[in-house]
Structure formats: structure tokens, C-alpha cells
PDB file of N, CA and C in Angstrom:
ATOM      1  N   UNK A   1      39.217 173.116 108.706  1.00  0.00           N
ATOM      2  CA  UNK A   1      38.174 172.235 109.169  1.00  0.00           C
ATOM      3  C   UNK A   1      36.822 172.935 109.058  1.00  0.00           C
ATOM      4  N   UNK A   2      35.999 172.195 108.576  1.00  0.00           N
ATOM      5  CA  UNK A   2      34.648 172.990 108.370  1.00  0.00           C
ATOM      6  C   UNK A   2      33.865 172.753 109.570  1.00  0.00           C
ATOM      7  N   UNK A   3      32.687 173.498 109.692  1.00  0.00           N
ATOM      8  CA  UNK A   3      31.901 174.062 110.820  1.00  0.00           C
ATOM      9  C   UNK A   3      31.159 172.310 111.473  1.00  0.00           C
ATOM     10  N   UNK A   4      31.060 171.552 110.664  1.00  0.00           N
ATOM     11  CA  UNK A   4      30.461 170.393 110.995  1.00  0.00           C
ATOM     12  C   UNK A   4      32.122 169.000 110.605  1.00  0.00           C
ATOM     13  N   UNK A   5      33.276 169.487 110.947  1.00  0.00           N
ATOM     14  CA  UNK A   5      33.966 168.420 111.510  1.00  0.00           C
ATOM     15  C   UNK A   5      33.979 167.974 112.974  1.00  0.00           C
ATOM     16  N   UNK A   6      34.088 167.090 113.275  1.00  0.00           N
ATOM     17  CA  UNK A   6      34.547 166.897 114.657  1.00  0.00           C
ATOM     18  C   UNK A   6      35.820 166.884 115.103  1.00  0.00           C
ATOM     19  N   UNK A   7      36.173 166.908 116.179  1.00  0.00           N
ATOM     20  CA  UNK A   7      37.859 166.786 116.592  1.00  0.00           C
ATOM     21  C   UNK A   7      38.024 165.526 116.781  1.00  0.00           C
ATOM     22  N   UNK A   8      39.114 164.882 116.611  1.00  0.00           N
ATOM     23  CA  UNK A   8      39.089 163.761 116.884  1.00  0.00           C
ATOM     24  C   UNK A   8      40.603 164.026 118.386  1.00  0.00           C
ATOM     25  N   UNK A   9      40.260 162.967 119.260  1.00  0.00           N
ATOM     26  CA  UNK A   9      40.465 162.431 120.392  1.00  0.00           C
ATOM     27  C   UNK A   9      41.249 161.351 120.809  1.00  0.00           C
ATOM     28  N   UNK A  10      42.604 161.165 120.894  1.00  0.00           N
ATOM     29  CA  UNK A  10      43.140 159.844 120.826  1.00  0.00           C
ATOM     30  C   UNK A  10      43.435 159.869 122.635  1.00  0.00           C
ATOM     31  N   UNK A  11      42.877 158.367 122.765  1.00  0.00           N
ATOM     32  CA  UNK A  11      42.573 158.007 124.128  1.00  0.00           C
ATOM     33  C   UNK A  11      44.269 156.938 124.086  1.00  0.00           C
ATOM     34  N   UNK A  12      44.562 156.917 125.253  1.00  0.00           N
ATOM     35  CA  UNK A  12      45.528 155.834 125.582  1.00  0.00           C
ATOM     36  C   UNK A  12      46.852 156.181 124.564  1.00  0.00           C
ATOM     37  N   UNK A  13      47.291 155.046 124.251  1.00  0.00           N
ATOM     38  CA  UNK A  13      48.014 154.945 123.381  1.00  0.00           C
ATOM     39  C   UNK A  13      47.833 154.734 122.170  1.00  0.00           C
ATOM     40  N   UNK A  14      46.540 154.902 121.652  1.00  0.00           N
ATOM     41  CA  UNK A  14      46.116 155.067 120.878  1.00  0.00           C
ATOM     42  C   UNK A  14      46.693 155.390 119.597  1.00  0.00           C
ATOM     43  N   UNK A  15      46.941 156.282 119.320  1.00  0.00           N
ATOM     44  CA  UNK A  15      47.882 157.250 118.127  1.00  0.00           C
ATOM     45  C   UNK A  15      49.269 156.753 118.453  1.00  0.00           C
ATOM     46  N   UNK A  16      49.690 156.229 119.175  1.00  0.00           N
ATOM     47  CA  UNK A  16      51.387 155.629 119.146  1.00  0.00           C
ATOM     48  C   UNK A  16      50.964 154.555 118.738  1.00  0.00           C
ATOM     49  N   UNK A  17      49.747 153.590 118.851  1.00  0.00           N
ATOM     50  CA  UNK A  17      50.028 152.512 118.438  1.00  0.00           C
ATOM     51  C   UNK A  17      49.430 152.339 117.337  1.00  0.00           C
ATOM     52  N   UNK A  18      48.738 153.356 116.427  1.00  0.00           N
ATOM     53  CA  UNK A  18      48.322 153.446 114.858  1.00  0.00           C
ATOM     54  C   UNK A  18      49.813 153.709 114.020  1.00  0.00           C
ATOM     55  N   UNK A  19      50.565 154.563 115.217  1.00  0.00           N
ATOM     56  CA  UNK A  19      51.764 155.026 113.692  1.00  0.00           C
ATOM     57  C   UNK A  19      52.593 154.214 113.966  1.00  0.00           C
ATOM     58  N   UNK A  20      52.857 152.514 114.590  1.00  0.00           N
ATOM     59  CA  UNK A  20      53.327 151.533 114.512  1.00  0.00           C
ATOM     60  C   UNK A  20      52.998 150.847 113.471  1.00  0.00           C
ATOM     61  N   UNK A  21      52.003 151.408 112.897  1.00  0.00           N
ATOM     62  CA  UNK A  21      51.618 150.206 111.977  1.00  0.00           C
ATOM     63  C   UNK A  21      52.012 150.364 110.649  1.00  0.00           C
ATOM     64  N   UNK A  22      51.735 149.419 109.508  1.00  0.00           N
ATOM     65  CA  UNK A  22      52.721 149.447 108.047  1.00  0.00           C
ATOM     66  C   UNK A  22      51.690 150.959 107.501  1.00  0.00           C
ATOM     67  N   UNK A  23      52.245 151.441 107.085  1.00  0.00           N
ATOM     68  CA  UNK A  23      51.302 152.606 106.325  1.00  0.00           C
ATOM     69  C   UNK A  23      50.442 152.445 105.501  1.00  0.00           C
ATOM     70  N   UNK A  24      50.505 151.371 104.457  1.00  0.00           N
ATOM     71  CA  UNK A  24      49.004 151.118 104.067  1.00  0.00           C
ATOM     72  C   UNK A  24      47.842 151.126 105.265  1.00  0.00           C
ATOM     73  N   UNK A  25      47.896 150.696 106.037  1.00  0.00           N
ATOM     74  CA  UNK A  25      46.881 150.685 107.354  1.00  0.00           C
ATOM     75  C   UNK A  25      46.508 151.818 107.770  1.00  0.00           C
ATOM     76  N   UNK A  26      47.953 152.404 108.288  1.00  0.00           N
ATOM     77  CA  UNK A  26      47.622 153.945 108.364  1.00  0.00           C
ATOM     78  C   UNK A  26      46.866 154.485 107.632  1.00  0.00           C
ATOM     79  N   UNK A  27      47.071 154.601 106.609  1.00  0.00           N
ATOM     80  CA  UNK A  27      46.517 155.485 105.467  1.00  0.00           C
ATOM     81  C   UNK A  27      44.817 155.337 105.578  1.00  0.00           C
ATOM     82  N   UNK A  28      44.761 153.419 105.575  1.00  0.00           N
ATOM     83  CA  UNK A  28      43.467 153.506 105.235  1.00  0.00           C
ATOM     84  C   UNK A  28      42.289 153.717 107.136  1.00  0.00           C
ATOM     85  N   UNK A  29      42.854 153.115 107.836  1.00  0.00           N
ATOM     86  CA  UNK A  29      42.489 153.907 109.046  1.00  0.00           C
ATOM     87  C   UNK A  29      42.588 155.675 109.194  1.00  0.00           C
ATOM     88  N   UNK A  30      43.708 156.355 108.731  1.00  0.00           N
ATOM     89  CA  UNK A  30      43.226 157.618 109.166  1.00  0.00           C
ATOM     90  C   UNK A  30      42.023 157.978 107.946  1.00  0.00           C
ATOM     91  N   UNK A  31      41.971 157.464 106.948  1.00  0.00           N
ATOM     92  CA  UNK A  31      40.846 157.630 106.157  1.00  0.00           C
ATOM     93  C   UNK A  31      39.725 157.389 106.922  1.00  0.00           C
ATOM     94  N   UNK A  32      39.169 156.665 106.870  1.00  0.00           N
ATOM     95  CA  UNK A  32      38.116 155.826 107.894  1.00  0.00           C
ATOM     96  C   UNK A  32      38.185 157.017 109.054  1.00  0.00           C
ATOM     97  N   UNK A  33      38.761 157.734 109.900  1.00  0.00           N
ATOM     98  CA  UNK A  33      38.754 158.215 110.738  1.00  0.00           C
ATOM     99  C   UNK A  33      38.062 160.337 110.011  1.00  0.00           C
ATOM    100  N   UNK A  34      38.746 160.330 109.470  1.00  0.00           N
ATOM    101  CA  UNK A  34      38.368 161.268 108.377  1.00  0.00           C
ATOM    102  C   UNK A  34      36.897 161.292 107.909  1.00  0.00           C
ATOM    103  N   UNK A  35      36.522 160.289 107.509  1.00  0.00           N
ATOM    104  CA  UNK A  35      35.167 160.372 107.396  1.00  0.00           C
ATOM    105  C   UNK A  35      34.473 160.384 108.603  1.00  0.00           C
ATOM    106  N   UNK A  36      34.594 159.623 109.764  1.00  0.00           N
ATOM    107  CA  UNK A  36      33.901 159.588 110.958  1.00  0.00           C
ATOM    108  C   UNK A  36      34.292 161.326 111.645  1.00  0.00           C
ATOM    109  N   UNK A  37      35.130 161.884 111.015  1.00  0.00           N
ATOM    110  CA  UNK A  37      34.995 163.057 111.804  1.00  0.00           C
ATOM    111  C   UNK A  37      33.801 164.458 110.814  1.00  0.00           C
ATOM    112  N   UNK A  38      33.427 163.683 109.472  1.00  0.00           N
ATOM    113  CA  UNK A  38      32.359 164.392 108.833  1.00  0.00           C
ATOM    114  C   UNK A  38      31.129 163.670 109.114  1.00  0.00           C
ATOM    115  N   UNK A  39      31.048 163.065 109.675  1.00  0.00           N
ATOM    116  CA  UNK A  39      29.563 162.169 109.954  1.00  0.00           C
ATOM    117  C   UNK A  39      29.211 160.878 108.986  1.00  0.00           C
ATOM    118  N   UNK A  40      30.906 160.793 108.311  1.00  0.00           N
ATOM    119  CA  UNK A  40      30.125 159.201 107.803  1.00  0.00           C
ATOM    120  C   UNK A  40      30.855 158.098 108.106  1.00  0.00           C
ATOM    121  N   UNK A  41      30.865 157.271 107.228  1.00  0.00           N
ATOM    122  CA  UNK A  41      31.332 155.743 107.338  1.00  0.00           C
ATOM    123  C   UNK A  41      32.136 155.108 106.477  1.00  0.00           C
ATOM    124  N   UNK A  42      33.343 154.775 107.078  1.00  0.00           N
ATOM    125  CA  UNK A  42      34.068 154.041 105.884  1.00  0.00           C
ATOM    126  C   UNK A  42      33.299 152.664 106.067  1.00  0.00           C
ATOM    127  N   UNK A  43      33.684 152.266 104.282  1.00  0.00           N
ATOM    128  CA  UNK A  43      33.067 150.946 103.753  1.00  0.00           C
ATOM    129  C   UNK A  43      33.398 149.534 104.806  1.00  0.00           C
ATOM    130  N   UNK A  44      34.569 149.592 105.675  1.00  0.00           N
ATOM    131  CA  UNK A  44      34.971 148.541 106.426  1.00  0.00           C
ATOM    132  C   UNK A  44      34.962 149.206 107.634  1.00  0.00           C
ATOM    133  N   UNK A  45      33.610 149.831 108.100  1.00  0.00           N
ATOM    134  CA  UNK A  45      33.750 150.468 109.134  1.00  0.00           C
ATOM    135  C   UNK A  45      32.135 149.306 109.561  1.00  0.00           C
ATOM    136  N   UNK A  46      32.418 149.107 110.455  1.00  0.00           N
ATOM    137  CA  UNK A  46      31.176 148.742 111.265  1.00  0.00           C
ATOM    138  C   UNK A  46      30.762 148.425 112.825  1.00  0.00           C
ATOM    139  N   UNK A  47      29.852 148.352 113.577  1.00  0.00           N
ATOM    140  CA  UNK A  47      29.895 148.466 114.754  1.00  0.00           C
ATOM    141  C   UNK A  47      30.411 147.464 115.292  1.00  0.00           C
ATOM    142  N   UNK A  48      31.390 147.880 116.474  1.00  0.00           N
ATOM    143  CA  UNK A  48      31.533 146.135 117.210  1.00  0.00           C
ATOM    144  C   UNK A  48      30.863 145.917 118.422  1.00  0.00           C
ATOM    145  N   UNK A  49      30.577 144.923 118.212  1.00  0.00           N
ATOM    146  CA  UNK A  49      29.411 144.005 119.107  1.00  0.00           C
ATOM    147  C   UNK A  49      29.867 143.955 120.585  1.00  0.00           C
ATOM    148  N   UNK A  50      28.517 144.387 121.531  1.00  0.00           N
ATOM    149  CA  UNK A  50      29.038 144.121 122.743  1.00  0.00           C
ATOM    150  C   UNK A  50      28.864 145.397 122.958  1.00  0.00           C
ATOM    151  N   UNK A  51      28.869 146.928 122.637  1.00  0.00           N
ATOM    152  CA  UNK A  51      28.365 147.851 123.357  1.00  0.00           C
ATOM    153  C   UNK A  51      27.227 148.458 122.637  1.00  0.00           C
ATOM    154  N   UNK A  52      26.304 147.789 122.635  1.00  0.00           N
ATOM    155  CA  UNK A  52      24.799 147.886 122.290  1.00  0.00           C
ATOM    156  C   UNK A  52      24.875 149.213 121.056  1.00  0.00           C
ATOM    157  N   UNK A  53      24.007 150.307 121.138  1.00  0.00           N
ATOM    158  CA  UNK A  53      24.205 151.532 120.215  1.00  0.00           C
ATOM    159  C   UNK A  53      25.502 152.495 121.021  1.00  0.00           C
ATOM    160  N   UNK A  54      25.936 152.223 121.228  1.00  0.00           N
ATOM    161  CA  UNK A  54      26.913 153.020 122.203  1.00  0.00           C
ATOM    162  C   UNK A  54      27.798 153.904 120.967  1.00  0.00           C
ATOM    163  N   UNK A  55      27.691 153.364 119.462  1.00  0.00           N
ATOM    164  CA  UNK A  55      28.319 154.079 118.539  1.00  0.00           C
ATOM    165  C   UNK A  55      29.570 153.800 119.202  1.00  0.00           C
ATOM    166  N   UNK A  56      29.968 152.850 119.102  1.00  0.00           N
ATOM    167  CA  UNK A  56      31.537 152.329 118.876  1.00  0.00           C
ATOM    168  C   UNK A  56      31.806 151.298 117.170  1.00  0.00           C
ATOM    169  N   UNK A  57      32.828 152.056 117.274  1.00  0.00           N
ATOM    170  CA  UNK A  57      32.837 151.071 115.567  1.00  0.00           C
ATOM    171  C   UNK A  57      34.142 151.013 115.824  1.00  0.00           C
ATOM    172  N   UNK A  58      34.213 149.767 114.682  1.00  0.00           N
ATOM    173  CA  UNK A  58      35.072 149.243 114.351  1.00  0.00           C
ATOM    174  C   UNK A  58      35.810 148.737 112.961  1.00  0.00           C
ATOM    175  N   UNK A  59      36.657 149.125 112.652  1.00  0.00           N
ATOM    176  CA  UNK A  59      37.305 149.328 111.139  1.00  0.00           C
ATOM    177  C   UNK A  59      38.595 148.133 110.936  1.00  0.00           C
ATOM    178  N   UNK A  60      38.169 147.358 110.103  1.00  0.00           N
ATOM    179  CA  UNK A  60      39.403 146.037 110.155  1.00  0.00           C
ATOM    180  C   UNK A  60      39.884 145.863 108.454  1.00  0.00           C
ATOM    181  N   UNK A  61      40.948 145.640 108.658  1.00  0.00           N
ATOM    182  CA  UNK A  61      42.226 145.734 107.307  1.00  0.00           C
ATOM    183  C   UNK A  61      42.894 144.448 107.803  1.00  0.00           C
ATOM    184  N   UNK A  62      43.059 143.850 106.530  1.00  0.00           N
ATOM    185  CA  UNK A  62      43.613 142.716 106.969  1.00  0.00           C
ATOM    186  C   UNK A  62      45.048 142.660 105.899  1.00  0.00           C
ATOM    187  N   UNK A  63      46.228 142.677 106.026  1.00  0.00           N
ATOM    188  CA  UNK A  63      47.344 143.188 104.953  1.00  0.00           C
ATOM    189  C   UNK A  63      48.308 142.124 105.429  1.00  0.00           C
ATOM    190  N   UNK A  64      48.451 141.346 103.929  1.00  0.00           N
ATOM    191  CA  UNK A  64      49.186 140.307 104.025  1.00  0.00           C
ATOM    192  C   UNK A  64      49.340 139.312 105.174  1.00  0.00           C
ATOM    193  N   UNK A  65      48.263 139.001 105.359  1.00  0.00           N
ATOM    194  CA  UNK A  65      47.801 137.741 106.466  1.00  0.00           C
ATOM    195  C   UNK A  65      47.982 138.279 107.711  1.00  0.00           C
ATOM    196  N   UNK A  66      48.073 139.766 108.069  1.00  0.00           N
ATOM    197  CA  UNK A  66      47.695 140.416 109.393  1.00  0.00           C
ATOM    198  C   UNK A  66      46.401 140.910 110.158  1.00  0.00           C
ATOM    199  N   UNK A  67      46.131 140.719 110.523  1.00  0.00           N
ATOM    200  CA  UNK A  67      44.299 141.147 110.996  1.00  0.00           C
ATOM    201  C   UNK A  67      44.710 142.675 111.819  1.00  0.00           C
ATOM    202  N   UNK A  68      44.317 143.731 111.076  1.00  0.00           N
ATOM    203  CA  UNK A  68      44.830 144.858 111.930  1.00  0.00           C
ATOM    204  C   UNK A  68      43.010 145.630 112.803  1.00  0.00           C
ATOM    205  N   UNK A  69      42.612 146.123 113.421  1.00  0.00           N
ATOM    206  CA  UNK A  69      41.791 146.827 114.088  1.00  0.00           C
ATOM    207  C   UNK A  69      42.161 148.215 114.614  1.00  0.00           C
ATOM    208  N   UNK A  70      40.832 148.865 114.118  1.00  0.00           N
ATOM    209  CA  UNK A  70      41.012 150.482 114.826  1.00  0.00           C
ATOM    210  C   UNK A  70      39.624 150.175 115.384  1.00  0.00           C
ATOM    211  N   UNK A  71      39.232 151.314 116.739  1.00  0.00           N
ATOM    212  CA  UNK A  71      38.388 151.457 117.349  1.00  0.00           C
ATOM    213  C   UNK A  71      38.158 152.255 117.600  1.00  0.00           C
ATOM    214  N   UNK A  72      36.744 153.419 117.636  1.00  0.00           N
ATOM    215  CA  UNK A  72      36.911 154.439 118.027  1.00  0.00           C
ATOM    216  C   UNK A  72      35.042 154.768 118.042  1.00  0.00           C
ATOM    217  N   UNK A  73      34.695 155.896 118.443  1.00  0.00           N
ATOM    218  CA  UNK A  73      33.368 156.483 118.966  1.00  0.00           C
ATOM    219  C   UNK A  73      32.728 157.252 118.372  1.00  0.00           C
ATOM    220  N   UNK A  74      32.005 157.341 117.809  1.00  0.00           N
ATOM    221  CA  UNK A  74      31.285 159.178 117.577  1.00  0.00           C
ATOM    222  C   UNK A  74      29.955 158.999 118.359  1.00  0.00           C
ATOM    223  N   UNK A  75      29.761 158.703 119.705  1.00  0.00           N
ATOM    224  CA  UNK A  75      28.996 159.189 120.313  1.00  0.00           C
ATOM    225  C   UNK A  75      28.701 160.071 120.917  1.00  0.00           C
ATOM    226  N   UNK A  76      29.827 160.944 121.195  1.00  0.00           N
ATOM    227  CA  UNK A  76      29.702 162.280 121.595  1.00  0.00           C
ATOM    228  C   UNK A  76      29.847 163.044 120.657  1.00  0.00           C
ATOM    229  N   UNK A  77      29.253 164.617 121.380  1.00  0.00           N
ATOM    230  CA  UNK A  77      28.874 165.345 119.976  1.00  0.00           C
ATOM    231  C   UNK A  77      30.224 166.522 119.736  1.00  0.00           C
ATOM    232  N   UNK A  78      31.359 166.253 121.106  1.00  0.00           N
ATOM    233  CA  UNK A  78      32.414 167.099 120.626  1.00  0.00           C
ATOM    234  C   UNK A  78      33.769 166.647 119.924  1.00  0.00           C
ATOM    235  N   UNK A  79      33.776 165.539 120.163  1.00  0.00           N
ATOM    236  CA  UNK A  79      34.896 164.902 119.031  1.00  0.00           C
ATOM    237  C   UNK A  79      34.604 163.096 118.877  1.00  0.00           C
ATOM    238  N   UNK A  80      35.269 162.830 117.816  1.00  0.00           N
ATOM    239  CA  UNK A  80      35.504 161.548 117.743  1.00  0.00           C
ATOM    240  C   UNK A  80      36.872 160.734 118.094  1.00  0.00           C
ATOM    241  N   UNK A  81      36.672 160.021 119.358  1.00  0.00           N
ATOM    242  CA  UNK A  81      37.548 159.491 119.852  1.00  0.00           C
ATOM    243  C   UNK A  81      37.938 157.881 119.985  1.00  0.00           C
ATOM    244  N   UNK A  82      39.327 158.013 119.106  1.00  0.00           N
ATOM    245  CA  UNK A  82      40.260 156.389 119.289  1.00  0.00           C
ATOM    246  C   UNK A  82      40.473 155.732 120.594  1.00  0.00           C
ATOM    247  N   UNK A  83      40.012 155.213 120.777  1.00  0.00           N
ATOM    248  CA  UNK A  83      39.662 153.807 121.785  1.00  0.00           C
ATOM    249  C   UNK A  83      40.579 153.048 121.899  1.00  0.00           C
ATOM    250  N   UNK A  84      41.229 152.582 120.326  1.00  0.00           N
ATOM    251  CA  UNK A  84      42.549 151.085 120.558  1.00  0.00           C
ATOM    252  C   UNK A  84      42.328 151.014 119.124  1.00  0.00           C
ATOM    253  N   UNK A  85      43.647 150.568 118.778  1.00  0.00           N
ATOM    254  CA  UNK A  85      44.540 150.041 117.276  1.00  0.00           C
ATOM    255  C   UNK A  85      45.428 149.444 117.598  1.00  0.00           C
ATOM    256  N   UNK A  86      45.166 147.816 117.044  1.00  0.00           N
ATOM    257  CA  UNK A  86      46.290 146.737 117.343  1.00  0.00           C
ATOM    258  C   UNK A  86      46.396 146.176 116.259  1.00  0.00           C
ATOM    259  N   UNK A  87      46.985 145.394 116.411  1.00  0.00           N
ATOM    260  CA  UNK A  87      47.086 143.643 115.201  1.00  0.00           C
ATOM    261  C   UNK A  87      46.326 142.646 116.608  1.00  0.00           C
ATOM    262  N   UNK A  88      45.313 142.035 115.458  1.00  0.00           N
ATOM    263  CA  UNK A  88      44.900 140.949 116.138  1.00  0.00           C
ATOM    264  C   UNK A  88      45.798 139.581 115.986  1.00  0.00           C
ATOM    265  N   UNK A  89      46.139 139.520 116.875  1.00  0.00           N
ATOM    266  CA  UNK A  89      46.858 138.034 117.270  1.00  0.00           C
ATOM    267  C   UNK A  89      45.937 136.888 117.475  1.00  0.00           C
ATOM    268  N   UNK A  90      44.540 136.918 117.840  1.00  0.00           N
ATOM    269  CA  UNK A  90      44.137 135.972 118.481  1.00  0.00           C
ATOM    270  C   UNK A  90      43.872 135.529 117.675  1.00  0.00           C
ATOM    271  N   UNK A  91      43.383 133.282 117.788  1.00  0.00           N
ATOM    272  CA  UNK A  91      42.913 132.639 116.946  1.00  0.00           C
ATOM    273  C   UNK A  91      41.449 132.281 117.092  1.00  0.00           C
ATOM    274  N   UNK A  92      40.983 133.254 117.744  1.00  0.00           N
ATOM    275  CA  UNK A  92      39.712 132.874 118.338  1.00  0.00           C
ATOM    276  C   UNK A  92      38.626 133.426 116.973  1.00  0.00           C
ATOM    277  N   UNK A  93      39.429 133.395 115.446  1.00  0.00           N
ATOM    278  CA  UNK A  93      38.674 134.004 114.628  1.00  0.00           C
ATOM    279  C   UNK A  93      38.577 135.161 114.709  1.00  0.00           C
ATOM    280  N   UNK A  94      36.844 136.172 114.573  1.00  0.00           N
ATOM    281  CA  UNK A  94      36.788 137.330 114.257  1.00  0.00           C
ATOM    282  C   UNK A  94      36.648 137.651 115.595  1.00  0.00           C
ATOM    283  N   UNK A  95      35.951 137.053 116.880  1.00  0.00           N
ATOM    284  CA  UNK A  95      35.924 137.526 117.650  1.00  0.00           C
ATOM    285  C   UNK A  95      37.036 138.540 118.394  1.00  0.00           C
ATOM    286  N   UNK A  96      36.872 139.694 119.083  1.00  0.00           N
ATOM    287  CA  UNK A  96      37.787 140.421 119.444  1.00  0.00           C
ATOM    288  C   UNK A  96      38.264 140.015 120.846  1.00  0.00           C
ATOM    289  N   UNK A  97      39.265 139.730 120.810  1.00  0.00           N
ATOM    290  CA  UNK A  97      40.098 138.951 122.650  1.00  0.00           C
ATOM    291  C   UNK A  97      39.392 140.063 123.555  1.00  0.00           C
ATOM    292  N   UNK A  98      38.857 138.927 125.047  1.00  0.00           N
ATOM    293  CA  UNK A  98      38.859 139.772 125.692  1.00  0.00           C
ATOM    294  C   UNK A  98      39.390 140.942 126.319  1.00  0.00           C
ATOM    295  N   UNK A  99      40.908 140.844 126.747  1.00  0.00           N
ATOM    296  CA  UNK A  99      41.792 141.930 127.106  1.00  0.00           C
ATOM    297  C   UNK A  99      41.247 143.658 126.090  1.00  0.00           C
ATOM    298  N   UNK A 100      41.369 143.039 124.760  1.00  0.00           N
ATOM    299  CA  UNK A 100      41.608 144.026 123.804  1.00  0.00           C
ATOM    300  C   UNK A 100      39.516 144.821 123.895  1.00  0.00           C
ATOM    301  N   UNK A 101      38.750 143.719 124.794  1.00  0.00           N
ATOM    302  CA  UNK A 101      37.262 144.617 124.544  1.00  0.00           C
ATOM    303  C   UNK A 101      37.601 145.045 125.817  1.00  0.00           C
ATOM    304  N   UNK A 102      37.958 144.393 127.051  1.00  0.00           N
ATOM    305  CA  UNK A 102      38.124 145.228 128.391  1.00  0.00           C
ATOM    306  C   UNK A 102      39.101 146.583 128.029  1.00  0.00           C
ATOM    307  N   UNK A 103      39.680 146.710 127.541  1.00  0.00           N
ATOM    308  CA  UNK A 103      40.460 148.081 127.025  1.00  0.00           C
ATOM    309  C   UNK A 103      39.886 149.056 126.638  1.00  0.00           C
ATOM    310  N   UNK A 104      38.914 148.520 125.565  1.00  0.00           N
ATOM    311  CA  UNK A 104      38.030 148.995 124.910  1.00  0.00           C
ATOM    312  C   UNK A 104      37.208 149.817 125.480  1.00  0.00           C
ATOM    313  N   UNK A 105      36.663 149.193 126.754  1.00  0.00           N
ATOM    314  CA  UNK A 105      35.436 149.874 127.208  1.00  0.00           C
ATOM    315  C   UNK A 105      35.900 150.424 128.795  1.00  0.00           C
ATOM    316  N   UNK A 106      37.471 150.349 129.253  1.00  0.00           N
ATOM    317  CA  UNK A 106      37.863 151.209 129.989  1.00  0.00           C
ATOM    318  C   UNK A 106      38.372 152.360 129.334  1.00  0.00           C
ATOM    319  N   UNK A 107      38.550 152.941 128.203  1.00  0.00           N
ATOM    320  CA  UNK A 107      39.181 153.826 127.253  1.00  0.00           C
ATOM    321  C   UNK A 107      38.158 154.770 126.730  1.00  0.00           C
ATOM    322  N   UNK A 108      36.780 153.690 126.717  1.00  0.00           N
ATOM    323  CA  UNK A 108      35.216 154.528 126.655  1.00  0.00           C
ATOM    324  C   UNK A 108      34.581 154.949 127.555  1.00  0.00           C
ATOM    325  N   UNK A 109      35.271 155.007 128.488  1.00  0.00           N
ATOM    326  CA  UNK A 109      34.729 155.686 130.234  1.00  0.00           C
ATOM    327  C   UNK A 109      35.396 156.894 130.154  1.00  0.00           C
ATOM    328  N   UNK A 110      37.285 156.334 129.636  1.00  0.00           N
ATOM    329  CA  UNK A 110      37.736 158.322 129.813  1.00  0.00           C
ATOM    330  C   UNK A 110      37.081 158.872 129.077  1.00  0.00           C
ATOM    331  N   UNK A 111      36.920 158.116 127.700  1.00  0.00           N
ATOM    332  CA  UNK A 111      36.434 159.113 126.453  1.00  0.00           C
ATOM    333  C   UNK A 111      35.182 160.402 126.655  1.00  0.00           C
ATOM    334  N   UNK A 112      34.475 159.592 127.797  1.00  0.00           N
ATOM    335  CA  UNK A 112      32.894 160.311 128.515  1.00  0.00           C
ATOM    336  C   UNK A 112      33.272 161.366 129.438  1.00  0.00           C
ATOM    337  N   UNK A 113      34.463 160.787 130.102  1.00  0.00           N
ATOM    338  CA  UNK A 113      35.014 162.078 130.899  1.00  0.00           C
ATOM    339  C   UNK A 113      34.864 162.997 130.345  1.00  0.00           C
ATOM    340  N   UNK A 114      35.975 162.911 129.252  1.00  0.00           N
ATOM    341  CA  UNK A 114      36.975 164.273 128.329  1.00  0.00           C
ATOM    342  C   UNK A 114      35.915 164.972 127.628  1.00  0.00           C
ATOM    343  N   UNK A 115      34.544 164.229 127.382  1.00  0.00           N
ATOM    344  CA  UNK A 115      34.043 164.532 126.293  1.00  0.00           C
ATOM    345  C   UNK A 115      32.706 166.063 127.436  1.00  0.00           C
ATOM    346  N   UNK A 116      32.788 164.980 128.620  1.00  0.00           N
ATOM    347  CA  UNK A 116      31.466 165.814 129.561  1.00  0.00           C
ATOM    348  C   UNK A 116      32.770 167.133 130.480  1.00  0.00           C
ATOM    349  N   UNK A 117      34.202 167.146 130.127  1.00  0.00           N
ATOM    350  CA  UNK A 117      35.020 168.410 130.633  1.00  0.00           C
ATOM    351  C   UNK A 117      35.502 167.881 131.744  1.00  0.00           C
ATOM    352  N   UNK A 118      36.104 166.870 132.071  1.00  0.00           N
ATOM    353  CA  UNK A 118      36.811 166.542 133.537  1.00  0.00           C
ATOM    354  C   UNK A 118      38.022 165.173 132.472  1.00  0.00           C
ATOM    355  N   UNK A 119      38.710 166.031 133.739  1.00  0.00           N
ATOM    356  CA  UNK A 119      40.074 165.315 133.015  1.00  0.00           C
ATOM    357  C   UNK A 119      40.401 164.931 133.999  1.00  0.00           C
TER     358      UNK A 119
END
């Protein structure tokens, strides 16, 4: 790892519930995650709405009529941390179900913990 990677951080269940998924996904999420731990951006990486600059993004693959989502942070400056990876079920379109943003942003409270040294 070079001097300017970050660590990355899996909050919750996070990482059990990425390596549930079909491996094309995998693949292209831990990619996407890979770059966010050098300071950039995958191409289907973009912010999701609802925590202002808070630097939460969001990375969506959609594989054979599945809507899959990863979530994760680089707002802190000691690692980059997974938030939530599901299949979207909902029909509410692109919007993200509430349950799955309340998760979201209780998962971005530990993340501030871990990140400021209290566990």
C-alpha cells in the first residue's frame, strides 16, 4: 500500500453483505472501492443525496435486472469506510428506501467514532 492509500473500514455488516453478492458486483464494487482508497472515483460512483457534502457516495450496478448499491465515505482522513451494500428491492425507482438511508446515516455516526479513536 502506498504512503497516500487509505484503509478502508467496513462498518456493520457491511463486507458480509458485499461477499453475498454475484461476483461481477463484487469485482466491480471492490474496484470502485480501490480507487476511493487512492483519492478517486469510479465512473458509477456518485454522491447520494441527503447528506449534503458529507462525502458519502454511492456506487450502483445494475446486473441482469438487479439494482445492486454500495455505500461508503471518504470523509475522514484515516480510512475509507463501507456504510451498506444491498440489492435494491424497492419500487420507489432510484430513490433509496428509507430503512436502507436510516442505516446509512446510523453506520455514519460509528464511522466518526472509529475514525476520531473511540470504539
Amino acid at each position: 500500500m502506498s504512503e497516500h492509500t487509505k484503509l478502508l473500514g467496513w462498518i456493520g455488516s457491511s463486507k458480509k453483505d458485499l461477499l453475498s453478492l454475484p461476483d461481477e458486483v463484487i469485482d466491480l464494487f471492490g474496484y470502485a472501492l480501490h480507487l476511493a482508497q487512492t483519492g478517486r472515483k469510479h465512473e458509477q460512483a456518485k454522491p447520494l443525496h441527503g447528506f449534503g457534502s458529507a462525502g458519502v457516495i454511492e456506487v450502483i450496478e445494475d446486473l441482469n435486472g438487479n439494482a445492486y448499491r454500495a455505500v461508503y465515505t471518504v470523509r475522514f482522513s484515516d480510512a475509507v469506510y463501507v456504510l451498506h451494500v444491498f440489492q435494491k428491492k424497492s419500487t420507489q425507482g432510484v430513490k433509496t428506501p428509507k430503512p436502507d438511508m436510516d442505516l446509512i446515516r446510523d453506520r455514519l455516526r460509528i464511522a466518526e467514532q472509529k475514525s476520531k479513536g473511540v470504539r
